[in-house]
N, C-alpha and C. Protein backbone atom coordinates (compact mmCIF):
# COMPACT_ATOMS: atom_id res chain seq x y z
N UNK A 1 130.34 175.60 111.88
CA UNK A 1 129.31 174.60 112.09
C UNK A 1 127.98 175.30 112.38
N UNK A 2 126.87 175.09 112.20
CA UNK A 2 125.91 175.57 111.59
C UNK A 2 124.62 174.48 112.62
N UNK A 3 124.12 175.58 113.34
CA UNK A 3 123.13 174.90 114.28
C UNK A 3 121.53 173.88 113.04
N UNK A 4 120.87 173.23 113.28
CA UNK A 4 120.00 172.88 112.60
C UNK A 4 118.92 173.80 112.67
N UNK A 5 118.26 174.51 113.48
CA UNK A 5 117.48 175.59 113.46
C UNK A 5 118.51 176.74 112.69
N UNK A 6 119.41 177.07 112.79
CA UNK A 6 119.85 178.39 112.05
C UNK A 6 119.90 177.79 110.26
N UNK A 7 120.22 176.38 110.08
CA UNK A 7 120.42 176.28 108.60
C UNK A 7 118.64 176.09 108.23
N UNK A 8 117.97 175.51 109.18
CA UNK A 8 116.25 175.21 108.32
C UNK A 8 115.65 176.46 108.13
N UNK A 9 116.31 178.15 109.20
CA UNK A 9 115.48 178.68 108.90
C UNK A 9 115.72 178.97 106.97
N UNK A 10 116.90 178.74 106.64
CA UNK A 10 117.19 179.40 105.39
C UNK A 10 117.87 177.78 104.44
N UNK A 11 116.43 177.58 103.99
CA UNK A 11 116.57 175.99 103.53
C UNK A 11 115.55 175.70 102.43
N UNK A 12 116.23 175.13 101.39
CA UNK A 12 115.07 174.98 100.22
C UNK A 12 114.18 173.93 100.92
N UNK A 13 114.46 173.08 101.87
CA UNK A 13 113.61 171.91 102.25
C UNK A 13 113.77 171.46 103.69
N UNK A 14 113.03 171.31 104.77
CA UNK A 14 113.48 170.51 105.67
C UNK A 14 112.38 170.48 106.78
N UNK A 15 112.19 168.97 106.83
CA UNK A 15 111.48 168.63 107.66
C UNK A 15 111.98 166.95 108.64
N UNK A 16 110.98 166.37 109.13
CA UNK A 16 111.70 165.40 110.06
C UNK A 16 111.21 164.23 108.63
N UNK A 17 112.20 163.11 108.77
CA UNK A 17 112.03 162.33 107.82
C UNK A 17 112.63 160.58 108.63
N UNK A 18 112.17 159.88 108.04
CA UNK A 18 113.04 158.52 108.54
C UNK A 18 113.82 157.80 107.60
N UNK A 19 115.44 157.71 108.14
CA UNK A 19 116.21 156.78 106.81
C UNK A 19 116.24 155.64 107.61
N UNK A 20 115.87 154.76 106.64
CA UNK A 20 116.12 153.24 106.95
C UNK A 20 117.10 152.20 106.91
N UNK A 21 117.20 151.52 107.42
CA UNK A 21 118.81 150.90 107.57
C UNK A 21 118.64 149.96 106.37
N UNK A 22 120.21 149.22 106.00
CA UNK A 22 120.40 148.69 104.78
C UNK A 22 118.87 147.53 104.47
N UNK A 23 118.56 146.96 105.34
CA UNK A 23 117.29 145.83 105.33
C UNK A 23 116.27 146.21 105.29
N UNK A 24 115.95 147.73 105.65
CA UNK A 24 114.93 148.34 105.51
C UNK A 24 114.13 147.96 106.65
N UNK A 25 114.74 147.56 107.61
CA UNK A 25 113.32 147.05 108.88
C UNK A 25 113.70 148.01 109.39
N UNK A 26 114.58 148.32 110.47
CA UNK A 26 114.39 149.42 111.49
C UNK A 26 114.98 151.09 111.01
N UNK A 27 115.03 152.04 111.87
CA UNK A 27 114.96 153.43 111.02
C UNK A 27 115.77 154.25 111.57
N UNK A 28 116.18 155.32 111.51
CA UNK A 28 116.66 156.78 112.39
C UNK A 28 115.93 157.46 112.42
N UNK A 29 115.26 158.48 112.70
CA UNK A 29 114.03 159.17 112.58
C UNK A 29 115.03 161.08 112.83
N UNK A 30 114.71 161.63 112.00
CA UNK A 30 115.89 162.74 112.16
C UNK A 30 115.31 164.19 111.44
N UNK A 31 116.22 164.65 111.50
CA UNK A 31 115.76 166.43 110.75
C UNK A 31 116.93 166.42 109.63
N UNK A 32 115.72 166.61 108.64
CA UNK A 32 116.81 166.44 107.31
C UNK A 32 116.05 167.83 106.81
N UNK A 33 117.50 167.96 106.36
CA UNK A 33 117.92 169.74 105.43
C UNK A 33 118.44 169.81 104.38
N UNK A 34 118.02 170.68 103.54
CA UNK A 34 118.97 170.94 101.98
C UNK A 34 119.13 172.14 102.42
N UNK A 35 119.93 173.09 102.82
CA UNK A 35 120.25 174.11 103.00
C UNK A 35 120.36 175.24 101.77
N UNK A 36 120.28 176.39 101.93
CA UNK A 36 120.27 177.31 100.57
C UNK A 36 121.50 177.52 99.94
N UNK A 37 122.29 177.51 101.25
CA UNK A 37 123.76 178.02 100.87
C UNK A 37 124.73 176.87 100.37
N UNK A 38 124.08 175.55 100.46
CA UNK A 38 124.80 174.73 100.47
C UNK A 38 124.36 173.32 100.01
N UNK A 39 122.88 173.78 98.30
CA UNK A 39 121.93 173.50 98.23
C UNK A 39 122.25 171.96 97.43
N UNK A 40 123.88 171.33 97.32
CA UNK A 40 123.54 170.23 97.08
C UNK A 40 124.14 168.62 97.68
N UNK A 41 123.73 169.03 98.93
CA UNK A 41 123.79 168.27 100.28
C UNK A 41 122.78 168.41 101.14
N UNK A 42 122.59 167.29 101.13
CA UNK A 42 121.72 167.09 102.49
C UNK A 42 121.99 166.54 103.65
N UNK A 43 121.90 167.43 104.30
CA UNK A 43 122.31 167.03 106.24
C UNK A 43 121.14 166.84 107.11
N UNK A 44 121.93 165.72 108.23
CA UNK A 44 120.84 164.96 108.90
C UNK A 44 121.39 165.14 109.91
N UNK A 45 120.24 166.02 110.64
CA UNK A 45 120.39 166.14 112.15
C UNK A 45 119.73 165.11 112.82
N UNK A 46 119.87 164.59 114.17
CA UNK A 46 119.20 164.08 115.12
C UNK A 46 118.00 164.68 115.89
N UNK A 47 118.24 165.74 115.26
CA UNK A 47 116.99 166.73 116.16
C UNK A 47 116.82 168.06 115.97
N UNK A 48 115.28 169.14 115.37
CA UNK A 48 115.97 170.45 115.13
C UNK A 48 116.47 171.43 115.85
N UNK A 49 116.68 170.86 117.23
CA UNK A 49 117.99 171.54 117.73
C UNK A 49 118.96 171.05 118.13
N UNK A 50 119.52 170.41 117.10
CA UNK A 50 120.95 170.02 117.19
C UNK A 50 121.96 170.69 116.88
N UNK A 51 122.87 171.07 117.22
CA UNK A 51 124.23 172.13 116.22
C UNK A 51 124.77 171.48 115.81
N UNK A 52 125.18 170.62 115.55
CA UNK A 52 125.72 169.58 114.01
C UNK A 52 125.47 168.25 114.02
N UNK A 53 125.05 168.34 112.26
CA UNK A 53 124.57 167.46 111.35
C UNK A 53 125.61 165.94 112.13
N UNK A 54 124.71 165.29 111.79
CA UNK A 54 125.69 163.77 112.20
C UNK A 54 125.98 162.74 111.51
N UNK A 55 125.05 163.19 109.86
CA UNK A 55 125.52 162.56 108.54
C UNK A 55 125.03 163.77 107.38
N UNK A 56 125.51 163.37 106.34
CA UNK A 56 125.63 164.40 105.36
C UNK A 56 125.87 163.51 103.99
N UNK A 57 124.92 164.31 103.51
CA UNK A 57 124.90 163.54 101.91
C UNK A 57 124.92 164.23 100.89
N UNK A 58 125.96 164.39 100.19
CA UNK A 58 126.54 165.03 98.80
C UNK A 58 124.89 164.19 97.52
N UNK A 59 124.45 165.23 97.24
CA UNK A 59 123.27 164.39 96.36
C UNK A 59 124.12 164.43 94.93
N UNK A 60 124.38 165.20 94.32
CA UNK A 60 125.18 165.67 93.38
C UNK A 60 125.22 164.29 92.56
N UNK A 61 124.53 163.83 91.78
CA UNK A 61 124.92 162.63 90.41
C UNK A 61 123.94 161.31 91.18
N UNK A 62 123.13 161.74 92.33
CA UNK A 62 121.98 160.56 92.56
C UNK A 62 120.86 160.64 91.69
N UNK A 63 120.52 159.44 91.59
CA UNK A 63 118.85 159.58 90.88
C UNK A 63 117.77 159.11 92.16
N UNK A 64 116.98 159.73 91.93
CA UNK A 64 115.80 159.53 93.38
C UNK A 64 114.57 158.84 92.28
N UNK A 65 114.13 157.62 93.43
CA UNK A 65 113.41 156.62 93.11
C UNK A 65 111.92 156.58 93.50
N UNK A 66 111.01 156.71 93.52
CA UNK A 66 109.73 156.73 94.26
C UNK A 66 109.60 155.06 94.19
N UNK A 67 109.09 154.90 95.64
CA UNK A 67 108.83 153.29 95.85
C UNK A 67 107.25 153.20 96.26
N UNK A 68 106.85 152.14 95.48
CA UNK A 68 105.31 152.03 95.82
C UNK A 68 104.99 152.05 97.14
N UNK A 69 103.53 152.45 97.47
CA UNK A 69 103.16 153.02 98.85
C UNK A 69 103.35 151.03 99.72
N UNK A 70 104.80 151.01 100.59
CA UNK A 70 104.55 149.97 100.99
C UNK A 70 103.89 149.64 102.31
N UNK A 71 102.87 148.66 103.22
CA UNK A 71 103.02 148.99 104.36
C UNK A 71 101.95 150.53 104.69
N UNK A 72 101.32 151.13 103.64
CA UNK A 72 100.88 152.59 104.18
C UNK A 72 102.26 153.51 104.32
N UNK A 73 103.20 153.37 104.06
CA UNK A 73 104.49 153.85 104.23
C UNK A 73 104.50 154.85 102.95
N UNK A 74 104.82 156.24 103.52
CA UNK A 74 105.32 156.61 102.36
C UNK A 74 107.21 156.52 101.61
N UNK A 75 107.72 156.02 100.88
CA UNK A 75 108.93 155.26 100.93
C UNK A 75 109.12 156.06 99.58
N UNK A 76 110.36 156.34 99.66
CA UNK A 76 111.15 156.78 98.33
C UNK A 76 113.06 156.96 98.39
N UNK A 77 113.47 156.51 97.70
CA UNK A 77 114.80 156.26 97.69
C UNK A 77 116.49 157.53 96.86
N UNK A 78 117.19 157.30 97.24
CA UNK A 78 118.39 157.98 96.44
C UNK A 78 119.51 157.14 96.16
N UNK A 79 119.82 156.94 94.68
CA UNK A 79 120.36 155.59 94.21
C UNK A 79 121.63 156.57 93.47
N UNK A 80 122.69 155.56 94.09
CA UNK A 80 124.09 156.13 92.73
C UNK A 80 124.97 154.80 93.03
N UNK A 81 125.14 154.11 92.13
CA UNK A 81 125.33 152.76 91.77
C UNK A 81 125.13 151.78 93.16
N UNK A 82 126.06 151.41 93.75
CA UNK A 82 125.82 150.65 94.92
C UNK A 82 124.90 151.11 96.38
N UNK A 83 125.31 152.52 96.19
CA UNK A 83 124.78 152.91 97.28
C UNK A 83 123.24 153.88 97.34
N UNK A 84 122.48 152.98 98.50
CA UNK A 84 121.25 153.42 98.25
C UNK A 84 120.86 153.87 99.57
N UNK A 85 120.09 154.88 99.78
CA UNK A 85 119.58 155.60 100.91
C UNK A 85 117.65 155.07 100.82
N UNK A 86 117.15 154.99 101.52
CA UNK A 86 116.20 155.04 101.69
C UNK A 86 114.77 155.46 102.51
N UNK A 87 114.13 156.42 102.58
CA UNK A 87 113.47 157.16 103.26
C UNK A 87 111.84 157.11 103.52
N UNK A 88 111.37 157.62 104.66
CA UNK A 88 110.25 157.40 105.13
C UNK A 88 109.55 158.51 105.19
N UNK A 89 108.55 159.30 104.26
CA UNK A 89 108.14 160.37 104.79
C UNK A 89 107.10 160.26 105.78
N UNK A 90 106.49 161.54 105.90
CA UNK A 90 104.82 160.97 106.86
C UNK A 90 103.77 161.05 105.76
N UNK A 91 103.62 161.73 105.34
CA UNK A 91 102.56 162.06 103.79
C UNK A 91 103.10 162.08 102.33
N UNK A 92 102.25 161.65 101.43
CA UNK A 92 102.68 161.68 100.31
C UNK A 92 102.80 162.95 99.81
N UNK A 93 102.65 163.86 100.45
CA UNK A 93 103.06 165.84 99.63
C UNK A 93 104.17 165.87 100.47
N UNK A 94 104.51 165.23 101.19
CA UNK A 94 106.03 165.30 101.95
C UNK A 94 106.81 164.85 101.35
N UNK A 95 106.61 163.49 100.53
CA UNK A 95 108.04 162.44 99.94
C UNK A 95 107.98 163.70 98.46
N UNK A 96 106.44 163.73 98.31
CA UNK A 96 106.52 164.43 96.21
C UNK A 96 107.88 165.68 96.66
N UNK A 97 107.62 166.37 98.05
CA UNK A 97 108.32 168.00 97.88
C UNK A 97 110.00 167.35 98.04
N UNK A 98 110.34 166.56 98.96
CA UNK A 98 111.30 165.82 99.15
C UNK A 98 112.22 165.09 97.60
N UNK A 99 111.13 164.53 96.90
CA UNK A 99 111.82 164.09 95.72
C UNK A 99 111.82 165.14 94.64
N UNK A 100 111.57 166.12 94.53
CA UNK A 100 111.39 167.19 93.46
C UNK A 100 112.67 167.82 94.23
N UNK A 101 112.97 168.18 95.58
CA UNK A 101 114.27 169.09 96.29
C UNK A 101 115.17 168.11 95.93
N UNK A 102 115.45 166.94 96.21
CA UNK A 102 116.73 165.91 96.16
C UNK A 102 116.80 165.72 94.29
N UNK A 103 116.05 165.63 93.79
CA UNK A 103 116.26 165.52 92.07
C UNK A 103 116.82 167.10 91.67
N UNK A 104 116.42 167.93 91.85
CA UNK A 104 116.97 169.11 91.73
C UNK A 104 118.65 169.40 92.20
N UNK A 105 118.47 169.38 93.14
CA UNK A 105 120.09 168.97 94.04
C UNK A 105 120.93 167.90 93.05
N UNK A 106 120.14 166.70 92.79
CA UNK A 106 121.07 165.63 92.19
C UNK A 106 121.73 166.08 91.32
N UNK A 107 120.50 167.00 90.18
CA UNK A 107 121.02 167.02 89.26
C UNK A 107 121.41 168.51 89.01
N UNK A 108 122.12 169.26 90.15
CA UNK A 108 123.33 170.42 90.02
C UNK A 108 122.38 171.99 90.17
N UNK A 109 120.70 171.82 90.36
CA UNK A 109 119.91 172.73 89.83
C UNK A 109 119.80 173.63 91.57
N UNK A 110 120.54 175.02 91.49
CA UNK A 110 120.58 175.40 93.00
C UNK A 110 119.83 176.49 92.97
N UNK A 111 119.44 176.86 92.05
CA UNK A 111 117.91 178.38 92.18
C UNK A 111 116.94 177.65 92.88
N UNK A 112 116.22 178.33 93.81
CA UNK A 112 114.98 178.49 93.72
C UNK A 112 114.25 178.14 92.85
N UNK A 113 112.62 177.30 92.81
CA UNK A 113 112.12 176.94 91.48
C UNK A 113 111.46 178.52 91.51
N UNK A 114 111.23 178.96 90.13
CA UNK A 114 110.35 180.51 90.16
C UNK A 114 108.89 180.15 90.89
N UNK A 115 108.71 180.97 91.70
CA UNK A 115 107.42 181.52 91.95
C UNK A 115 107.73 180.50 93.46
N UNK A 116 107.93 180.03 93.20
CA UNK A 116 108.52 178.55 94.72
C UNK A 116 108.33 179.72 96.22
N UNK A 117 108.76 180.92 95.90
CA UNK A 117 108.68 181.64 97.25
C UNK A 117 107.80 182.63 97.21
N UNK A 118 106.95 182.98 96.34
CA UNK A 118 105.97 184.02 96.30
C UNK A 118 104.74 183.95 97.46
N UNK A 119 104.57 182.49 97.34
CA UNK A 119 103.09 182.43 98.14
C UNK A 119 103.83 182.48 99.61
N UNK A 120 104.62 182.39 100.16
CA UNK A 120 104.86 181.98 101.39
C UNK A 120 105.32 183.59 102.34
């Protein structure tokens, strides 16, 4: 089991995000990770120092949805037939990096994008 600070330091993605419940009114507010080693799932901590995830999501065959800016909200979704996740970033360069990591993941892609780590 894998603390949330030890998996973000080595993580294609992770920052604090909000998933919203099935009605979309109220939220969880949490530390979500795509981990490197383990780049096509995403785990949701309660906090980034939590030592284990308290939900976990196999992305593997989702399609990710961008939802118009509702509310000032930045909102974007992960759809595989019935079941839909739905998320809250804080900025719109947060949901774009978020939906480019989860579409990648969905669809089986676990490199690094090139050049993705040069500047940093």
């Amino acid at each position: 089991q894998k603390g949330a600070a030890e998996v973000s330091g080595r993580s294609l993605l992770c920052s604090s995000l909000q998933l919203l419940d099935k009605n979309g009114k109220g939220g969880t507010r949490g530390w979500f990770v795509i981990p490197q080693d383990d780049p096509l799932v995403l785990y949701i901590y309660a906090a980034p120092q939590d030592v284990r995830a308290h939900t976990s999501i196999p992305l593997l065959g989702y399609q990710v949805r961008d939802l118009p800016q509702g509310d000032s909200r930045h909102l974007f979704q992960l759809v595989q037939s019935r079941q839909v996740y739905t998320f809250v970033a804080d900025t719109e360069e947060l949901k774009r990096r978020w939906m480019r990591a989860m579409a990648r993941s969905a669809a089986g892609i676990t490199y690094a994008e090139e050049g993705e780590d040069a500047d940093s």
